[in-house]
C-alpha atoms as a PDB file:
ATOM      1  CA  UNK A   1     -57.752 -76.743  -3.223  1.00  0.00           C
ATOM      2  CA  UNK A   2     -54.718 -75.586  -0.993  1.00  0.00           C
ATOM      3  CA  UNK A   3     -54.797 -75.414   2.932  1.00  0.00           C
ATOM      4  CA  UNK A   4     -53.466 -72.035   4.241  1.00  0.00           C
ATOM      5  CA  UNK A   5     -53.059 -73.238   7.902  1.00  0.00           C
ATOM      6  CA  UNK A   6     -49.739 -72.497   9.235  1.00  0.00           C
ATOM      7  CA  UNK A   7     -49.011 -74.295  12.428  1.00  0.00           C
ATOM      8  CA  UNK A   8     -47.049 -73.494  15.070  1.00  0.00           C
ATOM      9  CA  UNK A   9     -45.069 -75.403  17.460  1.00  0.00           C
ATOM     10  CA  UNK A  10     -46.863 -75.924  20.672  1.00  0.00           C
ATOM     11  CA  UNK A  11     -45.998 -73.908  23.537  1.00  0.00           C
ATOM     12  CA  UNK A  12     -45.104 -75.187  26.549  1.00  0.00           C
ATOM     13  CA  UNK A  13     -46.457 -73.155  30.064  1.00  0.00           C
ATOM     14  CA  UNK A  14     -44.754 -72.680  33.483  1.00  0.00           C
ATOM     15  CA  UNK A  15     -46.258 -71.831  36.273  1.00  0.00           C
ATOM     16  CA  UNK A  16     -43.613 -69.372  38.471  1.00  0.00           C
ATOM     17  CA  UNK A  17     -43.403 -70.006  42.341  1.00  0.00           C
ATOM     18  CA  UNK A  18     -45.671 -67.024  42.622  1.00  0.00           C
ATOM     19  CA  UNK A  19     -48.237 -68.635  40.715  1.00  0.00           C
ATOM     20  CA  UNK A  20     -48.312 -66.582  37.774  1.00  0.00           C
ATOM     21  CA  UNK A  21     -48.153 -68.282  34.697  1.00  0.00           C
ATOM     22  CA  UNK A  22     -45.663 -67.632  31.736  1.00  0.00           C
ATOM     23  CA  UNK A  23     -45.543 -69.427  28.317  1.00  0.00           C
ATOM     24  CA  UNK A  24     -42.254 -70.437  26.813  1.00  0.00           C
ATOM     25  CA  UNK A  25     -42.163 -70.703  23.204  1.00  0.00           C
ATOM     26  CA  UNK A  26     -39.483 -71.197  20.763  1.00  0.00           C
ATOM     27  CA  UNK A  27     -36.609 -70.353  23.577  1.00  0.00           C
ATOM     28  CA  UNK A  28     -38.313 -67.716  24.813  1.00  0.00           C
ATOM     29  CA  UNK A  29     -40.547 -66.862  27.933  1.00  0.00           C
ATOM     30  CA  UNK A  30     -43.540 -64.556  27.936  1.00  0.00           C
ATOM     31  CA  UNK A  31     -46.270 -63.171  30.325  1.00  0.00           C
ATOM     32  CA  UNK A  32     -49.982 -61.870  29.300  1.00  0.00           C
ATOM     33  CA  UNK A  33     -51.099 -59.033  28.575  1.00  0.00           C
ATOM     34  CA  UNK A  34     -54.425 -58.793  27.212  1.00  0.00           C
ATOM     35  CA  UNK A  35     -57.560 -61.362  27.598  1.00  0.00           C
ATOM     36  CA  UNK A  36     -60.465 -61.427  25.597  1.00  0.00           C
ATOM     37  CA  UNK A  37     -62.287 -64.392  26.126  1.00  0.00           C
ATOM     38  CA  UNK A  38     -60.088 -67.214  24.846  1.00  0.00           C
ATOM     39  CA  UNK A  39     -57.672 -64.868  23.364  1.00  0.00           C
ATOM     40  CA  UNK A  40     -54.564 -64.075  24.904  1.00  0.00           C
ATOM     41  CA  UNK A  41     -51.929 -61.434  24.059  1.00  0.00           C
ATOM     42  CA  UNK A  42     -48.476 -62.849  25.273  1.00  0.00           C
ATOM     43  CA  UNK A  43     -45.694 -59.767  25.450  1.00  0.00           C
ATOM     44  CA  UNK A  44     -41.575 -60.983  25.350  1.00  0.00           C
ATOM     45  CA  UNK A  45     -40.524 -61.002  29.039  1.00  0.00           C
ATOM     46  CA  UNK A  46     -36.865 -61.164  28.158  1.00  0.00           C
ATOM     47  CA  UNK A  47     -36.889 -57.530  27.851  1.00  0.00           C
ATOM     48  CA  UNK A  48     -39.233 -54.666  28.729  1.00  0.00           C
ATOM     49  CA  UNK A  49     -38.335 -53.232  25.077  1.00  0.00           C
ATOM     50  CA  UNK A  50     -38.773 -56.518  23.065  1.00  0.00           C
ATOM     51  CA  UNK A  51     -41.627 -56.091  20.380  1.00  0.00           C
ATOM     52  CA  UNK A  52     -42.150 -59.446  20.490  1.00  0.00           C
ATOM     53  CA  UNK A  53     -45.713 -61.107  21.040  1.00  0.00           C
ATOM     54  CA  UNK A  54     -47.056 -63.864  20.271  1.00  0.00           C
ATOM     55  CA  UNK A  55     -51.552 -64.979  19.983  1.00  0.00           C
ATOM     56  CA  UNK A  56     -52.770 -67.029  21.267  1.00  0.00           C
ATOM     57  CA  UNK A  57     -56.510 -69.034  21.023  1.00  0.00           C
ATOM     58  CA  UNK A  58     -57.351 -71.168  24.035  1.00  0.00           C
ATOM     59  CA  UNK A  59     -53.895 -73.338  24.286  1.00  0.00           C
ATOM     60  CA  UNK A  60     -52.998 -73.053  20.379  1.00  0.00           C
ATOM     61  CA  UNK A  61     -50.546 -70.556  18.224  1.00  0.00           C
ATOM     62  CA  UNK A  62     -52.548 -68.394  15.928  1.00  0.00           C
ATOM     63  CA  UNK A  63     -50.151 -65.140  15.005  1.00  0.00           C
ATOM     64  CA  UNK A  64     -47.191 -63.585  15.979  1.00  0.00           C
ATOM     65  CA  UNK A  65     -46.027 -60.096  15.534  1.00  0.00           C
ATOM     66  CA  UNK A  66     -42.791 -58.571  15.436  1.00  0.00           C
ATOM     67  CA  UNK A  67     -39.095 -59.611  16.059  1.00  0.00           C
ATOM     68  CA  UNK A  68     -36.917 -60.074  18.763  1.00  0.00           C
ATOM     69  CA  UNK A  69     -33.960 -57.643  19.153  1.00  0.00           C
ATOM     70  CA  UNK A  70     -32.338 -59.427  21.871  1.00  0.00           C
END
C-alpha cells in the first residue's frame, strides 16, 4: 500500500512591528485572509494581483493553489 502524503516544507512566521503576522514560505511572504477554525487561507503579499495562496491546517502545509507571476 502507497502513502499519498505530500509534504511541504515548513513555513516559517514573522510577526511585523505592527503586530500582524505574515508567513514566509518558499521565498515568499503572505498575509491571511480567511479563518475557519484551524484553517487559514494565506493570499501572496508580494503583489495585490498574485494568485498565489497557500492552506494552511493549524501550523502545517496542506494545499496550494495557483502560480506566482512575479
Amino acid at each position: 500500500m502507497m502513502n499519498n502524503t505530500i509534504t511541504h516544507p515548513a513555513p516559517e512566521y514573522i510577526l511585523q512591528m505592527r503586530g500582524k503576522r505574515v508567513m514566509k514560505y518558499r521565498g515568499y511572504t503572505y498575509y491571511t485572509t480567511l479563518k475557519h477554525g484551524y484553517k487559514l487561507c494565506w493570499k501572496c503579499s508580494t503583489q495585490s494581483n498574485c494568485k498565489a495562496i497557500v492552506y494552511t491546517l493549524g501550523n502545517k502545509i496542506y494545499g496550494r493553489k495557483g502560480q506566482h507571476e512575479h
